[in-house]
N, C-alpha and C. Protein backbone atom coordinates (compact mmCIF):
# COMPACT_ATOMS: atom_id res chain seq x y z
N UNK A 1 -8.94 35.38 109.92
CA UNK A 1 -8.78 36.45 108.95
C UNK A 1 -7.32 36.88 108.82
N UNK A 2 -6.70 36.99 109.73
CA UNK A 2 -5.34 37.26 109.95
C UNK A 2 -4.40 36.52 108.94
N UNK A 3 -4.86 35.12 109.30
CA UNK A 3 -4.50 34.03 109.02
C UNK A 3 -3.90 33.81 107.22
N UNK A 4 -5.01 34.18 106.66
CA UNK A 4 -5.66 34.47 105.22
C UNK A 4 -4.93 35.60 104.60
N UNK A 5 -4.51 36.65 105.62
CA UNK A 5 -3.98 38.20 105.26
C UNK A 5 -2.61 37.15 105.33
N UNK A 6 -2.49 37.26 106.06
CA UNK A 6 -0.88 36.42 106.18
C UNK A 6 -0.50 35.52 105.08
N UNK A 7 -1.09 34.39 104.55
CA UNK A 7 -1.11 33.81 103.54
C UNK A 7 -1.14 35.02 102.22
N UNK A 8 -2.05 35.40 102.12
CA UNK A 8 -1.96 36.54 100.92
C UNK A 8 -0.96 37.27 100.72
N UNK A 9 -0.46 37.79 101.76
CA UNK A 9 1.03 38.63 101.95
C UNK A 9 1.87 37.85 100.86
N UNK A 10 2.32 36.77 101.73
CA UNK A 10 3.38 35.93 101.56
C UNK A 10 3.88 35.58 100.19
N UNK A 11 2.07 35.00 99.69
CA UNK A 11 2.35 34.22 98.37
C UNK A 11 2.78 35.83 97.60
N UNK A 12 1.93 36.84 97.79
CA UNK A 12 2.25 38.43 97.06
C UNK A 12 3.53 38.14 96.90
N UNK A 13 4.29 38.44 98.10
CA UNK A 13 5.63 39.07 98.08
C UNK A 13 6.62 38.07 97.56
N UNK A 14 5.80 36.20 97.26
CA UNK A 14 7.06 35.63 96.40
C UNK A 14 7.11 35.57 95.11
N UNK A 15 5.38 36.10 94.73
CA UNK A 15 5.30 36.57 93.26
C UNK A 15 6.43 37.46 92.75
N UNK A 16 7.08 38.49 93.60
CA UNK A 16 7.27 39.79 93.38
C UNK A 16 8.83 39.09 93.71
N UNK A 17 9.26 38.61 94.25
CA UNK A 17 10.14 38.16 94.18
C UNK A 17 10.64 36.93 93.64
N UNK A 18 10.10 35.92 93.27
CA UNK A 18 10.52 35.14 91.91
C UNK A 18 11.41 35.94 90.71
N UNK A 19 12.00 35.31 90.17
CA UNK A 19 13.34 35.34 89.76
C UNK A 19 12.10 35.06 88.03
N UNK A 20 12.98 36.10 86.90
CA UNK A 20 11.64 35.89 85.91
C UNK A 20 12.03 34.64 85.30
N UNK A 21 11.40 33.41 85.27
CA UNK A 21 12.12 32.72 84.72
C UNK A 21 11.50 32.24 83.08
N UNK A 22 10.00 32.93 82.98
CA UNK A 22 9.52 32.97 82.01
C UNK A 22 10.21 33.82 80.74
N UNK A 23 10.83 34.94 81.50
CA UNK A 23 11.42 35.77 80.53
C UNK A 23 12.64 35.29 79.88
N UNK A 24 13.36 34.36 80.49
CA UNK A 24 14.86 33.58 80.21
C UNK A 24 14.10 32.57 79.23
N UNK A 25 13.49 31.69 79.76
CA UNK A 25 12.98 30.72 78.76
C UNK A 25 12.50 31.40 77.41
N UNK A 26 11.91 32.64 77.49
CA UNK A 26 11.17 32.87 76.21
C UNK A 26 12.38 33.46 75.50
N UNK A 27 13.64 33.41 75.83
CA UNK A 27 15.09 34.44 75.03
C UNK A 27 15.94 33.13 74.67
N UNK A 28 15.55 31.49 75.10
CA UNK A 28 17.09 30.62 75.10
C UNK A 28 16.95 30.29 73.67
N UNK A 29 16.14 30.68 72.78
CA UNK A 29 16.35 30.44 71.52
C UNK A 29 17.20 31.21 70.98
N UNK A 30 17.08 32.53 71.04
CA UNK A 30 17.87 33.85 70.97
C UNK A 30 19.29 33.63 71.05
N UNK A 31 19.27 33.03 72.87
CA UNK A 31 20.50 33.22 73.05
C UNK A 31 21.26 32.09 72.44
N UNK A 32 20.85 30.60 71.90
CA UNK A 32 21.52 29.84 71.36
C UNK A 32 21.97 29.90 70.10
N UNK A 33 21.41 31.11 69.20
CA UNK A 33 21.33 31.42 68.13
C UNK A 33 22.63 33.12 67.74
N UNK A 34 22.69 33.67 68.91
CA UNK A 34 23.66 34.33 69.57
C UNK A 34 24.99 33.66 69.59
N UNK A 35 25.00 32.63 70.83
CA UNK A 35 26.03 31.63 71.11
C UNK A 35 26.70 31.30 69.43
N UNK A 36 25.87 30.67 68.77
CA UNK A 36 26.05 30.23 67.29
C UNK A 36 26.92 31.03 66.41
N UNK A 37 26.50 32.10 66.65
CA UNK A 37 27.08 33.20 65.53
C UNK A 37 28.29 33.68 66.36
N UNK A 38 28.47 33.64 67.29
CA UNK A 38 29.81 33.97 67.63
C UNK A 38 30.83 32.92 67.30
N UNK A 39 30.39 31.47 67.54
CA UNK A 39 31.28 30.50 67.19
C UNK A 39 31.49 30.38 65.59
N UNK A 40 30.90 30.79 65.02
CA UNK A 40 30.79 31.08 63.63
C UNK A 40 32.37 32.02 63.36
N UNK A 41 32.02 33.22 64.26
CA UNK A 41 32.47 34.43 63.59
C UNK A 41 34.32 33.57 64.39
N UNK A 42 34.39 33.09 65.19
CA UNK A 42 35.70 32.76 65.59
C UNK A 42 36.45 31.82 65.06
N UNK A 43 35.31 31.11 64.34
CA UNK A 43 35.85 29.91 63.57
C UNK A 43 36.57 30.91 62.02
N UNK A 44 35.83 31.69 61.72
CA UNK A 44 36.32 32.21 60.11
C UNK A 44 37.44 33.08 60.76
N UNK A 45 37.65 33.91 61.64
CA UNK A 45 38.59 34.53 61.56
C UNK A 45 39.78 33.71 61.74
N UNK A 46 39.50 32.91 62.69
CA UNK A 46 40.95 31.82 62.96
C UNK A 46 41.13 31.08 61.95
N UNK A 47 40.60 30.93 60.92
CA UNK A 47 40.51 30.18 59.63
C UNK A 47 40.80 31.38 58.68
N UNK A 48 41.06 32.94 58.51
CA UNK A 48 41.23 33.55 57.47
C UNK A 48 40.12 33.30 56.31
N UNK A 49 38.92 33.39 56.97
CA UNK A 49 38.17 33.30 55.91
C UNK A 49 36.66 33.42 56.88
N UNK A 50 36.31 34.71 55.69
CA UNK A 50 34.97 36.10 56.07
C UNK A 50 33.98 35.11 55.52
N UNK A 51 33.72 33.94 54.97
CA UNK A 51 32.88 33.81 53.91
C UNK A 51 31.78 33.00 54.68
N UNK A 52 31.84 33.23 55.59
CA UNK A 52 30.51 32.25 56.59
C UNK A 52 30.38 33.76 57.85
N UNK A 53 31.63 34.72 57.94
CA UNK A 53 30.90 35.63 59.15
C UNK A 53 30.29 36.96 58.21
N UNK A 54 30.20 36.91 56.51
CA UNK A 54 29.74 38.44 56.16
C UNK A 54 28.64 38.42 56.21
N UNK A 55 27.52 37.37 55.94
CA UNK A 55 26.02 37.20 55.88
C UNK A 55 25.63 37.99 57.80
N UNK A 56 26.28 37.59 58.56
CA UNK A 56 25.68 37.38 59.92
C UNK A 56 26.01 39.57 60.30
N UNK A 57 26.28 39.89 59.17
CA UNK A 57 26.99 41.50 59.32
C UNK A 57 25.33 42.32 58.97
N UNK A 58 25.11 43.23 59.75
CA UNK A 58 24.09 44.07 58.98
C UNK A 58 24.96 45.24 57.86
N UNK A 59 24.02 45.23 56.81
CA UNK A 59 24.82 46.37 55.81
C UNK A 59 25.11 47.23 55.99
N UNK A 60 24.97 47.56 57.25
CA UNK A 60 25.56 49.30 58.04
C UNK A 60 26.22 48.75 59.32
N UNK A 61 26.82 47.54 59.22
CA UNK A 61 28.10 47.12 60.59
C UNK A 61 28.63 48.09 60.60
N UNK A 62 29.51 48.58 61.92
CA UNK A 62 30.21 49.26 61.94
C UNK A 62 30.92 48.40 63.10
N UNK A 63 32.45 48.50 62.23
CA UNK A 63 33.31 47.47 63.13
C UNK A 63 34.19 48.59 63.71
N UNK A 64 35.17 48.42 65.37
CA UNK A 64 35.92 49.11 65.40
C UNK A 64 37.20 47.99 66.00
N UNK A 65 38.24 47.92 64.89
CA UNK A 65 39.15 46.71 65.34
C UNK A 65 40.40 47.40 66.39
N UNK A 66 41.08 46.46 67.03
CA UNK A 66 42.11 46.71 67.97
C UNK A 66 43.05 47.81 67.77
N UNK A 67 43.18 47.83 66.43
CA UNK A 67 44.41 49.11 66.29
C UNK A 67 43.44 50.80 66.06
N UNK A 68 42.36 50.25 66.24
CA UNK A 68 41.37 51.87 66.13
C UNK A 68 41.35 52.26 64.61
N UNK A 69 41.37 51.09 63.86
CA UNK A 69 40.49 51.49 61.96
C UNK A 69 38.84 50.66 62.81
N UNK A 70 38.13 51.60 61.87
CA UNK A 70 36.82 51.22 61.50
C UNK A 70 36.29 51.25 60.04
N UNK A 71 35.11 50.31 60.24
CA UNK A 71 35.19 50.05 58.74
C UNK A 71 33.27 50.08 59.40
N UNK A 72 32.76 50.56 57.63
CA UNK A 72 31.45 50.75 57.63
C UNK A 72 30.98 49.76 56.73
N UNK A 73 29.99 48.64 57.32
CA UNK A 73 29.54 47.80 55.95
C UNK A 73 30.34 46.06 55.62
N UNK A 74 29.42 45.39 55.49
CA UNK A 74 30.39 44.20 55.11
C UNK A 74 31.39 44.20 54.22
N UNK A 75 31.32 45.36 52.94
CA UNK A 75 32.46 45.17 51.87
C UNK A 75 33.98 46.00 52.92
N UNK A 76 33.78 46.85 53.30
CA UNK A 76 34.59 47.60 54.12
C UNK A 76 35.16 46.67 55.17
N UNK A 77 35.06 45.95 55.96
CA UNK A 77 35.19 45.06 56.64
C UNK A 77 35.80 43.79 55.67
N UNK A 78 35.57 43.41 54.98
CA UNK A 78 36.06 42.44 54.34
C UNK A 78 37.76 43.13 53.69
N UNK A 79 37.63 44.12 53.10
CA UNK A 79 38.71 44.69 52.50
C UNK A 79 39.42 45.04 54.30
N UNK A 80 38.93 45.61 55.10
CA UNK A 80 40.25 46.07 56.07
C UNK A 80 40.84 44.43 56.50
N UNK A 81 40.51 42.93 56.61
CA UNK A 81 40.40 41.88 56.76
C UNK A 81 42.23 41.28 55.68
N UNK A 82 41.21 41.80 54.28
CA UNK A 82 42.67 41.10 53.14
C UNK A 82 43.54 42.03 53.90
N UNK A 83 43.37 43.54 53.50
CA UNK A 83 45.17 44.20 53.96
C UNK A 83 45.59 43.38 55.20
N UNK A 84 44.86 43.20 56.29
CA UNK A 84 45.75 42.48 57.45
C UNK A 84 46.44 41.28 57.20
N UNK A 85 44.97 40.39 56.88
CA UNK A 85 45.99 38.62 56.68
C UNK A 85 45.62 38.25 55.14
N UNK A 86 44.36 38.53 54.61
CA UNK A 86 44.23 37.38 53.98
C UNK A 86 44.59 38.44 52.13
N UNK A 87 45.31 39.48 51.57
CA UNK A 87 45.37 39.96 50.91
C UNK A 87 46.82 39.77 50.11
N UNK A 88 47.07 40.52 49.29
CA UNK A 88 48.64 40.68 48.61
C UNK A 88 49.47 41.63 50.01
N UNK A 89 50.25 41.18 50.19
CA UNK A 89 50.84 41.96 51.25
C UNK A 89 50.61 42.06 52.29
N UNK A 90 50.16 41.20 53.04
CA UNK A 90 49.46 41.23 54.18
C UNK A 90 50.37 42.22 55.59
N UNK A 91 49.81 42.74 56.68
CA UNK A 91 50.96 42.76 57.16
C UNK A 91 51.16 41.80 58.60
N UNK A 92 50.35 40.75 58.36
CA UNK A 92 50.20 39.53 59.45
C UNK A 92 50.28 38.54 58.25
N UNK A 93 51.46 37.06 58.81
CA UNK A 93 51.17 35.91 58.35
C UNK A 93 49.87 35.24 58.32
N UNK A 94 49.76 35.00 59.98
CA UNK A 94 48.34 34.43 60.38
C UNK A 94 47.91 34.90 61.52
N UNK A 95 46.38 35.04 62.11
CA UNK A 95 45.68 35.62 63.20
C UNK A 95 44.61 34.49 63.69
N UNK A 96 44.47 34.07 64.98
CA UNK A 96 43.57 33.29 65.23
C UNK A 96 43.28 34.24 66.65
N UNK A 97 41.59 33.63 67.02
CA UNK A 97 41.45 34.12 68.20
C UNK A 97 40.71 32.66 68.84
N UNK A 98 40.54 32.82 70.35
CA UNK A 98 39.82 32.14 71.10
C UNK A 98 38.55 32.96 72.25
N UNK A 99 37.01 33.14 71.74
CA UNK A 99 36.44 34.03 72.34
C UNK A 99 35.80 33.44 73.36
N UNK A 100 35.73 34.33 74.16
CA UNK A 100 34.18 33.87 75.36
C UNK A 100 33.99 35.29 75.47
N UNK A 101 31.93 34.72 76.10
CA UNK A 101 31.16 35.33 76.43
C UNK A 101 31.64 36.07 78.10
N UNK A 102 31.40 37.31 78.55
CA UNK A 102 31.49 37.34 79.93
C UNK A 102 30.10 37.32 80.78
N UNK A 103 29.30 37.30 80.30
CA UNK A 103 27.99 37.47 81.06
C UNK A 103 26.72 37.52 79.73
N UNK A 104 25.53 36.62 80.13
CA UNK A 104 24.19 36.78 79.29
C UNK A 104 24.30 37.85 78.41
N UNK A 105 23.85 37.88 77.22
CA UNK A 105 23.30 38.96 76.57
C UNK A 105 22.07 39.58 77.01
N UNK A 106 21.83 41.31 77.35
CA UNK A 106 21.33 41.51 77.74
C UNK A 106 20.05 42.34 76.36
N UNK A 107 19.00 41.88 76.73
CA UNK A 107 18.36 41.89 75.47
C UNK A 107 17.12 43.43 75.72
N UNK A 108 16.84 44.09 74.74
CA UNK A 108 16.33 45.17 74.82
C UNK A 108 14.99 44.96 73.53
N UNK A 109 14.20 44.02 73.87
CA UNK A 109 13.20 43.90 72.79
C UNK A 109 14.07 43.12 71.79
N UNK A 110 14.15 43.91 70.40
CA UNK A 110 14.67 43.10 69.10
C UNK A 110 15.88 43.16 69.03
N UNK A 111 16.75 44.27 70.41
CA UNK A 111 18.00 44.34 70.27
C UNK A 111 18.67 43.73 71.13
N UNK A 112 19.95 43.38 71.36
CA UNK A 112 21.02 42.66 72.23
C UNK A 112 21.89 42.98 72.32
N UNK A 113 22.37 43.11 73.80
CA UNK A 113 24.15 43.92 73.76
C UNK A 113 25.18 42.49 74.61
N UNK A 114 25.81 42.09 73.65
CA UNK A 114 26.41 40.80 74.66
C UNK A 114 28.03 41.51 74.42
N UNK A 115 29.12 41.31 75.67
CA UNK A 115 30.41 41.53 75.54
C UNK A 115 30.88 40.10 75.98
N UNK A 116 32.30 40.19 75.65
CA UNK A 116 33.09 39.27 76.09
C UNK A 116 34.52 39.35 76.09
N UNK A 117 35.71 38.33 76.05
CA UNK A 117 36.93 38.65 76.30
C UNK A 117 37.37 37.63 74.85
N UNK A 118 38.84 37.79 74.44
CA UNK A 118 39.34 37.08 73.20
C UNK A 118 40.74 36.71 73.42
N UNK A 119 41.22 35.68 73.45
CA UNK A 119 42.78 35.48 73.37
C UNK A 119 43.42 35.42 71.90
N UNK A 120 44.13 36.60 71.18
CA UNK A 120 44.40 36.83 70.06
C UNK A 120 45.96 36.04 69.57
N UNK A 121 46.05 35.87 68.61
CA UNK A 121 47.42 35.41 68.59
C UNK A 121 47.81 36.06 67.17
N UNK A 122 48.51 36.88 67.05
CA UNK A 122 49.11 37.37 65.84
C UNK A 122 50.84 36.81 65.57
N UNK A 123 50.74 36.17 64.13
CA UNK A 123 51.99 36.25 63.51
C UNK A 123 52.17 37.09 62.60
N UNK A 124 53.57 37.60 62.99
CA UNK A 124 54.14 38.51 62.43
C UNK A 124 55.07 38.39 61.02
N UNK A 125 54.99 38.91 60.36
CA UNK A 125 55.40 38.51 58.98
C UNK A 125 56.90 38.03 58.63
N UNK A 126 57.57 38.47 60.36
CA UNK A 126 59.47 37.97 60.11
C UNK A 126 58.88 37.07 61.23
N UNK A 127 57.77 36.25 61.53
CA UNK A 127 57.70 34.93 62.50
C UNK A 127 57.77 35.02 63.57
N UNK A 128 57.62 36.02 64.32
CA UNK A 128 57.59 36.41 65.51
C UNK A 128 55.97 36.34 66.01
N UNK A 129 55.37 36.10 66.96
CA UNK A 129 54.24 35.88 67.74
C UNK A 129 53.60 36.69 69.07
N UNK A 130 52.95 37.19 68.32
CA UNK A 130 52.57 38.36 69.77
C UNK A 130 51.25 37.82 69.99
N UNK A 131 50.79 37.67 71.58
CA UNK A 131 49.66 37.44 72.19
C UNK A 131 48.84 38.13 72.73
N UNK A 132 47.65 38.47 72.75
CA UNK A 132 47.25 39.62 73.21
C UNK A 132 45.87 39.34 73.85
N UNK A 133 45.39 39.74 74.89
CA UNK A 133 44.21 39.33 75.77
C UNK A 133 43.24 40.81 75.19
N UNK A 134 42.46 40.94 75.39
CA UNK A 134 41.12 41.65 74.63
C UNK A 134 40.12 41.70 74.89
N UNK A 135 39.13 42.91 74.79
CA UNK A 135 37.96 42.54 75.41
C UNK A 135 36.85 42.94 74.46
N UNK A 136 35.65 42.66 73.66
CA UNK A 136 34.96 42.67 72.64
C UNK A 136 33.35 43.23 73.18
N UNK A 137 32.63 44.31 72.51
CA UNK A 137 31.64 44.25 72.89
C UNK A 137 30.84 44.01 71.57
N UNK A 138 29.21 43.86 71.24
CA UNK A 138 28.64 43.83 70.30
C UNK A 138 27.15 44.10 70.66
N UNK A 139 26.75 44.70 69.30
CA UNK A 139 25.57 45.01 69.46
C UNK A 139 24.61 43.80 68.31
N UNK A 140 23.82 43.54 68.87
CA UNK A 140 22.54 43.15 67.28
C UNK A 140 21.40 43.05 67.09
N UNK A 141 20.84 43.18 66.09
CA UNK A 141 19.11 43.49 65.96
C UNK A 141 18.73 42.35 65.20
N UNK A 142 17.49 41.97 65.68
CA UNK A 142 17.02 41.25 65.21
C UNK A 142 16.16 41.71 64.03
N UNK A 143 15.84 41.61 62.79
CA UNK A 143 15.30 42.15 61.75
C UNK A 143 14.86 41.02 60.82
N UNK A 144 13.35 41.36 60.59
CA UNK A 144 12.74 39.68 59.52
C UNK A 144 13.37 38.32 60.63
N UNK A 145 12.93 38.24 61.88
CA UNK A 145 13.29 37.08 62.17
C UNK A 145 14.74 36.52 62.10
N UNK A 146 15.87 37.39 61.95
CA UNK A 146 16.67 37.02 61.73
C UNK A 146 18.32 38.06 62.65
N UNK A 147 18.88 37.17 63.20
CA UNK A 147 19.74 38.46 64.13
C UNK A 147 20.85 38.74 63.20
N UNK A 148 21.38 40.43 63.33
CA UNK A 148 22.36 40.99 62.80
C UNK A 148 23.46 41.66 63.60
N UNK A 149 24.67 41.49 63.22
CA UNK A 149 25.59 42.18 64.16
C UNK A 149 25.11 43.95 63.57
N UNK A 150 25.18 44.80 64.61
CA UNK A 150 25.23 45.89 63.76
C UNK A 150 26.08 46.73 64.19
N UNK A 151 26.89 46.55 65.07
CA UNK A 151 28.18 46.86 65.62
C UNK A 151 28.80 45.88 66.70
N UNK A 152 30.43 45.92 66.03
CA UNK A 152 31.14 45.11 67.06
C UNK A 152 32.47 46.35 67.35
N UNK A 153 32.94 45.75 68.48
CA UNK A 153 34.07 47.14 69.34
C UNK A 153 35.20 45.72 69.82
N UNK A 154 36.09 46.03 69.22
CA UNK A 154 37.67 45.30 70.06
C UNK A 154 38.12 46.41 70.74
N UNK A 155 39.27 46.19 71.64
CA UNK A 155 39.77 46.70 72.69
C UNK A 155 40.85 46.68 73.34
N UNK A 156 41.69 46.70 73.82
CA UNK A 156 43.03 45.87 74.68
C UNK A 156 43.04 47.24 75.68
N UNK A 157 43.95 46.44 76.68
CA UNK A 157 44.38 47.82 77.60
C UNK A 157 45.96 48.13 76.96
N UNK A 158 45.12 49.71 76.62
CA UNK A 158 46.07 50.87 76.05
C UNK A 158 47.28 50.88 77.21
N UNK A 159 47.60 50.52 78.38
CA UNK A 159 48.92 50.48 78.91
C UNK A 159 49.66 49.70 79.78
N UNK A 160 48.95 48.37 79.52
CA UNK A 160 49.39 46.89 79.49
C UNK A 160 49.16 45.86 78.44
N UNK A 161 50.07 45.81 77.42
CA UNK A 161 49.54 44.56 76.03
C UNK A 161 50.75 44.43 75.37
N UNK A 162 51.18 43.49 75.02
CA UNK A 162 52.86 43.09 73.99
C UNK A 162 52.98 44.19 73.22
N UNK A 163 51.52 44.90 72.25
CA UNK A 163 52.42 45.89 71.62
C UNK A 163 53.12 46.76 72.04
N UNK A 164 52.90 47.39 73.65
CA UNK A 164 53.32 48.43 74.45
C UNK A 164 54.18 48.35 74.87
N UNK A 165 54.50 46.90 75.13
CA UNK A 165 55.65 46.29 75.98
C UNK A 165 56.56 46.37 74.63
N UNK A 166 56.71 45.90 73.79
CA UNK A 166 57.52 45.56 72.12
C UNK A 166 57.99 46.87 72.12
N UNK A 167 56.80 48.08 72.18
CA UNK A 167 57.54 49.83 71.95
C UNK A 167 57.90 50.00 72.83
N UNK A 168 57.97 50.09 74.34
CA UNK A 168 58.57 50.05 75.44
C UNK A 168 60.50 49.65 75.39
N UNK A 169 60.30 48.35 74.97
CA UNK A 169 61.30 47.74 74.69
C UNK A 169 62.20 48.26 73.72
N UNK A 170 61.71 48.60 72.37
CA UNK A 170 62.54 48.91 71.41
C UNK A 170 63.16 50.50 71.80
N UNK A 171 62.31 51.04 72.25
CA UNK A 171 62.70 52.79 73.02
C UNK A 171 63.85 52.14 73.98
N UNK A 172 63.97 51.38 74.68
CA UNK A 172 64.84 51.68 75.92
C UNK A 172 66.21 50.93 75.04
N UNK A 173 66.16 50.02 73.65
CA UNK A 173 67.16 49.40 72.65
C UNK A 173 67.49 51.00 71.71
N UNK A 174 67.00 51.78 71.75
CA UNK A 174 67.19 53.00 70.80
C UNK A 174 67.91 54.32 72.03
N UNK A 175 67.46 53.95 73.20
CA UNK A 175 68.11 54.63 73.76
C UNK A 175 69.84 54.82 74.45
N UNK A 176 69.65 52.99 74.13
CA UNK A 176 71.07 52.60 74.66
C UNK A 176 72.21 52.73 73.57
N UNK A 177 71.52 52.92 72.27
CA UNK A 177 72.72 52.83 71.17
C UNK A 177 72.72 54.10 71.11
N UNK A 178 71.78 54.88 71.62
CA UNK A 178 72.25 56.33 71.18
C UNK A 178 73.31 57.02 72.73
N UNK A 179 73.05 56.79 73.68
CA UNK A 179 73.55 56.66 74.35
C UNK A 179 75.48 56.39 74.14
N UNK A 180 75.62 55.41 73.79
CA UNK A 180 76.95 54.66 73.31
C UNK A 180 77.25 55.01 72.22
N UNK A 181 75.97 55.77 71.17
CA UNK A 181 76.79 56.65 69.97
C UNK A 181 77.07 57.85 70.37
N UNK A 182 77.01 58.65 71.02
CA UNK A 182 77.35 60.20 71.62
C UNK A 182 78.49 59.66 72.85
N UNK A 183 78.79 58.70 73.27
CA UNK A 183 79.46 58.82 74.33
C UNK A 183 81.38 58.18 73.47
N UNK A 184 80.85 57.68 72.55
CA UNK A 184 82.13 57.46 71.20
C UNK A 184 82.24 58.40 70.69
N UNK A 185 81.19 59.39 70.15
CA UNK A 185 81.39 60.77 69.32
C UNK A 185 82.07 61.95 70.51
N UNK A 186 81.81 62.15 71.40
CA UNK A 186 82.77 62.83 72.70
C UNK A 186 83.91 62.10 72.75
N UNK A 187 84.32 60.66 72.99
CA UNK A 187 85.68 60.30 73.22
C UNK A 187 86.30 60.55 71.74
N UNK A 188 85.90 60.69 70.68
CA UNK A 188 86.52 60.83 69.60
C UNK A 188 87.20 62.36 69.63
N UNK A 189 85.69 63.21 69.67
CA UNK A 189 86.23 64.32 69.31
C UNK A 189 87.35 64.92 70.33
N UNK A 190 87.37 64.23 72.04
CA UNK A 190 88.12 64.73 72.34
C UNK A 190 89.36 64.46 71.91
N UNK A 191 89.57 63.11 71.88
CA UNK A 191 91.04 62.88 71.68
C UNK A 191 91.47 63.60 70.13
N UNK A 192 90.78 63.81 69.36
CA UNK A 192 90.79 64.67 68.43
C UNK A 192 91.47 66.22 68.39
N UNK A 193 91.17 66.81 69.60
CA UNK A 193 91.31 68.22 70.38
C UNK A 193 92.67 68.02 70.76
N UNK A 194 92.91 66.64 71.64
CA UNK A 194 94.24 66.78 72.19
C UNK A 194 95.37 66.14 71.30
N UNK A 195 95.32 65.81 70.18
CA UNK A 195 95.78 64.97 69.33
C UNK A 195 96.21 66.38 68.47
C-alpha cells in the first residue's frame, strides 16, 4: 500500500511539475507569425518604406518613437515617418535598424507583450552617422484571427547614447570659445585703460 501511495505521490508531483509544454506548442504558430511581423516591420523601415508595416498597425496604434513624438493611428505614423526620412525635407538622409527579440512573447489570451533591443543607424543630413543601441517594447491583439500592433514604445538610455555625448561635446566646444572670447575682451579692454 505504501508502495502504491509512493508511486501516486511521485507521478502527482511530476504532473505538477512538468514544464507546460502543451501551452508553448499551442502559441508556436502565434509566435512565428509574431517573429514575421517584426521582420517585416525592420525590413520597411531600413528600406524607408511603411507600405508593407501600415496593414500590420491597429487603427488606434499608438507609437512612441525615440525622440518622445507620438503618433495616434497608421496615417499619423506614416506622416511623423516622411518628416523624418522619407518626406520633402527630411531631417535624416537615411535610417536603418537591426532588431532582436529579448525573451518569448508573453501572451495574455488574444493579447501579447514581446520587447526587444535595436541597433539604429541614423544619417545625418551634412553625412555624419550616429549609432544608437535601443530598447523596444510592443503590445498586440489578436482580432478576426489576425494579430495587430496596438502599441509600440522606443527608448534609449536618457544618459548614455551619441545624442548626449554630441550635446555633451558641443557644450564643452561652446564653452571653450566663450571662455577665449571674454579672456580677449579683458586683455583688450585692459590694454585699452592703459593705452
Amino acid at each position: 500500500m505504501k508502495g502504491l501511495l509512493g508511486i501516486g505521490l511521485t507521478i502527482l508531483l511530476s504532473v505538477f511539475a512538468a514544464p507546460p509544454l502543451l501551452a508553448e506548442e499551442e502559441r508556436s504558430d502565434d509566435r512565428k507569425i509574431l517573429l514575421d511581423m517584426l521582420a517585416t516591420i525592420e525590413q520597411g523601415l531600413s528600406n524607408s518604406n511603411l507600405d508593407n508595416i501600415l496593414p500590420l498597425l491597429d487603427n488606434e496604434v499608438v507609437v512612441t518613437f525615440i525622440n518622445s513624438e507620438v503618433t495616434v493611428g497608421p496615417q499619423q505614423t506614416q506622416q511623423y515617418f516622411n518628416k523624418v526620412v522619407g518626406g520633402v525635407n527630411p531631417l535624416l538622409q537615411s535610417y536603418s535598424t537591426k532588431a532582436a527579440v529579448t525573451a518569448p512573447a508573453i501572451f495574455y489570451g488574444d493579447t501579447a507583450v514581446a520587447h526587444g533591443t535595436t541597433q539604429d543607424r541614423y544619417e545625418m543630413m551634412n553625412g555624419s552617422t550616429i549609432n544608437v543601441d535601443t530598447n523596444w517594447t510592443t503590445t498586440l491583439v489578436k482580432k478576426n484571427q489576425e494579430w495587430k500592433v496596438v502599441a509600440l514604445h522606443f527608448s534609449a538610455n536618457l544618459f548614455d547614447n551619441p545624442f548626449t555625448a554630441k550635446a555633451q561635446s558641443l557644450n564643452w566646444l561652446f564653452a571653450g570659445i566663450s571662455a577665449v572670447l571674454t579672456f580677449l575682451v579683458v586683455l583688450i579692454v585692459s590694454r585699452l585703460r592703459k593705452g
